[in-house]
Protein backbone atom coordinates (compact mmCIF):
# COMPACT_ATOMS: atom_id res chain seq x y z
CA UNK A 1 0.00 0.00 0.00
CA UNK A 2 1.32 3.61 -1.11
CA UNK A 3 1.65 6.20 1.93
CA UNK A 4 -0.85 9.16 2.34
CA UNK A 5 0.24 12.14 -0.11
CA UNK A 6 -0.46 15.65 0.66
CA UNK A 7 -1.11 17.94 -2.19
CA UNK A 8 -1.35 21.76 -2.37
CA UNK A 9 -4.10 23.35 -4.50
CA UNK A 10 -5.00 26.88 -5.52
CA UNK A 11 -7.91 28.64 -6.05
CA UNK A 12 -6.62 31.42 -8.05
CA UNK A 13 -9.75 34.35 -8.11
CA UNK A 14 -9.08 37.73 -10.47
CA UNK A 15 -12.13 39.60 -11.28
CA UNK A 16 -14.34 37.41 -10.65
CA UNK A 17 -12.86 34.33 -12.53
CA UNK A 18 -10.89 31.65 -11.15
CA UNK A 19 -8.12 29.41 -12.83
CA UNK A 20 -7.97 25.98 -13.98
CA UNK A 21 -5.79 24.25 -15.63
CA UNK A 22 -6.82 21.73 -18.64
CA UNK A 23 -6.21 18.26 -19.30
CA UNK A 24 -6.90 15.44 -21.80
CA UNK A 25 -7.33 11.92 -20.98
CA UNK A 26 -8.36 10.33 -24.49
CA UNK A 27 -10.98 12.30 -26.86
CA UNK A 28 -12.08 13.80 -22.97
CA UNK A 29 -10.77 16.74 -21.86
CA UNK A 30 -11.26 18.01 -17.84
CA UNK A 31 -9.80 20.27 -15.82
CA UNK A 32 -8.17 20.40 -12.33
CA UNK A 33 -6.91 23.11 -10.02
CA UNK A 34 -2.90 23.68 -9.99
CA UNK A 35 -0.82 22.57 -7.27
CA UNK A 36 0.18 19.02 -6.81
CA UNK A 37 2.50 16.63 -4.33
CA UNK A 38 4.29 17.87 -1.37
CA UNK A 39 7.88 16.92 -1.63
CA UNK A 40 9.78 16.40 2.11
CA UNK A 41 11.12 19.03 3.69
CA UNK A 42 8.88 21.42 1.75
CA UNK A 43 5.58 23.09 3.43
CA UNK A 44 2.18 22.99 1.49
CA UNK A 45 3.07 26.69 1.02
CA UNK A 46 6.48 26.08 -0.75
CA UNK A 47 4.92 23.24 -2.39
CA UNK A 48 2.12 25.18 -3.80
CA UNK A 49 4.50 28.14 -5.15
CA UNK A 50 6.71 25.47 -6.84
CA UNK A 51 3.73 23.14 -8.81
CA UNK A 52 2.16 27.07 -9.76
CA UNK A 53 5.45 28.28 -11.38
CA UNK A 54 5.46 24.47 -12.97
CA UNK A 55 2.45 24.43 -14.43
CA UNK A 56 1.22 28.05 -14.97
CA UNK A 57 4.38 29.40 -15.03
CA UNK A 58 2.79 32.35 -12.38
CA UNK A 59 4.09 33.13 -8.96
CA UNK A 60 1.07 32.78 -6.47
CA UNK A 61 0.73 35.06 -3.46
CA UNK A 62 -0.78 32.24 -1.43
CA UNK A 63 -4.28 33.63 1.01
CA UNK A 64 -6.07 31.89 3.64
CA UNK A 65 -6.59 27.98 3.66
CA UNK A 66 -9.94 27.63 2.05
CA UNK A 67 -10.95 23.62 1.82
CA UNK A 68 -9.56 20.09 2.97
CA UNK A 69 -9.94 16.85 0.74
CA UNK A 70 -9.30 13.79 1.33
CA UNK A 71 -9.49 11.76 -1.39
CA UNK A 72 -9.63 7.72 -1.34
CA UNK A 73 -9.57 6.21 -4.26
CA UNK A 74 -10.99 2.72 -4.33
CA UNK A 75 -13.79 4.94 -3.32
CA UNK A 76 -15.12 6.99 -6.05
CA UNK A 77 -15.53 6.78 -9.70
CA UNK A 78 -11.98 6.29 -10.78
CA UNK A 79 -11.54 3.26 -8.67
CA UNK A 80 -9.99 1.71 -11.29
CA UNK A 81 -6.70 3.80 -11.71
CA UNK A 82 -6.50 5.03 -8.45
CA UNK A 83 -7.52 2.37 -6.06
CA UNK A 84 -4.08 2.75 -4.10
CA UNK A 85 -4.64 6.35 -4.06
CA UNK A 86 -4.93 7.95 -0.56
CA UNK A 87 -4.65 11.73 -1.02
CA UNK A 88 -4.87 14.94 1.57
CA UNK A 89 -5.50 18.10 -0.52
CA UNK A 90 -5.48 21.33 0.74
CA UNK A 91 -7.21 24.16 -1.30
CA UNK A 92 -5.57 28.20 -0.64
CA UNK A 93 -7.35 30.78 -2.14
CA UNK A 94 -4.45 32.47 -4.38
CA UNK A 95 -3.89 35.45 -6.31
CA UNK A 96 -1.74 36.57 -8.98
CA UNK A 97 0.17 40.00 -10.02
CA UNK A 98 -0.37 39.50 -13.64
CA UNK A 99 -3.13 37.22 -14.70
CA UNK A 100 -2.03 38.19 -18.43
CA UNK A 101 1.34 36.28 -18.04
CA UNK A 102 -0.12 32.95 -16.60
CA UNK A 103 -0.09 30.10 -19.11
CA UNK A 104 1.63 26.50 -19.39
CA UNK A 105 4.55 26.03 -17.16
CA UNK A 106 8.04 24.94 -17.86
CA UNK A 107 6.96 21.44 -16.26
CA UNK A 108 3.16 21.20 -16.87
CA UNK A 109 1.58 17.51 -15.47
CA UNK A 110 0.87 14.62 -17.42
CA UNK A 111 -1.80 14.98 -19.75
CA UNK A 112 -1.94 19.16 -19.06
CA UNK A 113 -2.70 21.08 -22.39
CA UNK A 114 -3.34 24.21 -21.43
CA UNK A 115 -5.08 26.66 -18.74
CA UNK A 116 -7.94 28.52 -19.01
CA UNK A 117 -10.08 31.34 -17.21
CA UNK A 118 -13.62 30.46 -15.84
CA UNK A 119 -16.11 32.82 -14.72
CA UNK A 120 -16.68 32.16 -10.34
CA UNK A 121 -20.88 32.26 -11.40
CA UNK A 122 -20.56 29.20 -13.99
CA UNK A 123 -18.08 27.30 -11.83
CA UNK A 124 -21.24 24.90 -11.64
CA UNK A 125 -20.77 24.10 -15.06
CA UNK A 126 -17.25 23.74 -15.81
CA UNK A 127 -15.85 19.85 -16.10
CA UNK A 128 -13.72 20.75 -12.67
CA UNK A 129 -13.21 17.93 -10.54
CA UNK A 130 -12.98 17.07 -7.82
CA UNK A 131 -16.35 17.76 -9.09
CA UNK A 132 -17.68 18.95 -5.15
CA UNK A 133 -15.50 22.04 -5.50
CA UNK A 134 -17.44 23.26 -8.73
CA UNK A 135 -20.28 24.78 -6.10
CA UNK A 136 -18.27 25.94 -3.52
CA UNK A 137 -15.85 27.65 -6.36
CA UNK A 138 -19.00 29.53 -7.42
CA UNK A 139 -20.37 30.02 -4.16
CA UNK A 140 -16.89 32.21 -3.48
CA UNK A 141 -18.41 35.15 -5.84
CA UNK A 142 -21.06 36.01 -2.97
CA UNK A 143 -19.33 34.65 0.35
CA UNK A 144 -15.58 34.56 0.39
CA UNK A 145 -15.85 31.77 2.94
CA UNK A 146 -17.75 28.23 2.88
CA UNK A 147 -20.13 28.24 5.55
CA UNK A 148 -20.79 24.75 5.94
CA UNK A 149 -16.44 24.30 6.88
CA UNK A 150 -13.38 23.71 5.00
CA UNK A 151 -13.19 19.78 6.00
CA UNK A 152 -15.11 18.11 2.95
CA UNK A 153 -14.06 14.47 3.98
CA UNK A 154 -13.46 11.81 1.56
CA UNK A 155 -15.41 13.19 -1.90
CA UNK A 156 -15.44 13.28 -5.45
């Protein structure tokens, strides 16, 4: 069995929009928020500033800690890839100086193929997973905080 892995994630909000970055898996494409694995030695912070210059190439001023996930995956709908998966991920709400200047990274992830601006208000509608996050996302235009907590517990 494969250890617990944290993972940083940010929710990167300009104007009203919010990041994500795209992927393709097949003729489907899907998108995720950026961040990734913590490496040792390295807080979720650090971590979270390395995967953003990596795949968005954008430094992130990192905010206040916004959701917890943990995510099992024998669990949930991709059971069949990830059923050794046992992943922590925290979600900071980020910013950026220049939103104009974010775009792939110099080490994007597996299957990235590009990143893309949605609007907070059709966060509902966007293929984001984990998909849980796509009404709290658009839920962050009118309250900057989730009211029912930031521990989500083991969801998809």
């Amino acid at each position: 069995m494969k250890p617990i892995r944290n993972s940083a994630k940010a929710i990167i909000l300009h104007e009203g929009r919010f990041l994500a970055v795209r992927k393709r898996a097949g003729h489907r494409e899907y998108y995720v928020l950026p961040g990734g694995g913590q490496e040792r030695e390295e807080t979720l912070v650090q971590a979270l500033h390395r995967e953003c210059r990596e795949e968005i190439n954008a430094d992130v001023a990192v905010r206040e800690l916004l959701f917890v996930r943990e995510y099992i995956g024998k669990n949930h709908e991709f059971a069949l890839c990830d059923s050794e998966l046992h992943q922590v991920e925290f979600f900071f709400r980020c910013e950026v100086d220049n939103p104009g200047s974010v775009g792939p990274g110099f080490e994007p992830d597996a299957r990235q193929v590009g990143v893309d601006w949605f609007e907070l208000s059709r966060a509902g509608e966007a293929p984001l997973y984990p998909k849980v996050l796509r009404a709290r996302i658009a839920a962050l235009s009118t309250s900057p905080r989730d009211r029912d907590g930031i521990y989500l517990g083991d969801i998809n």
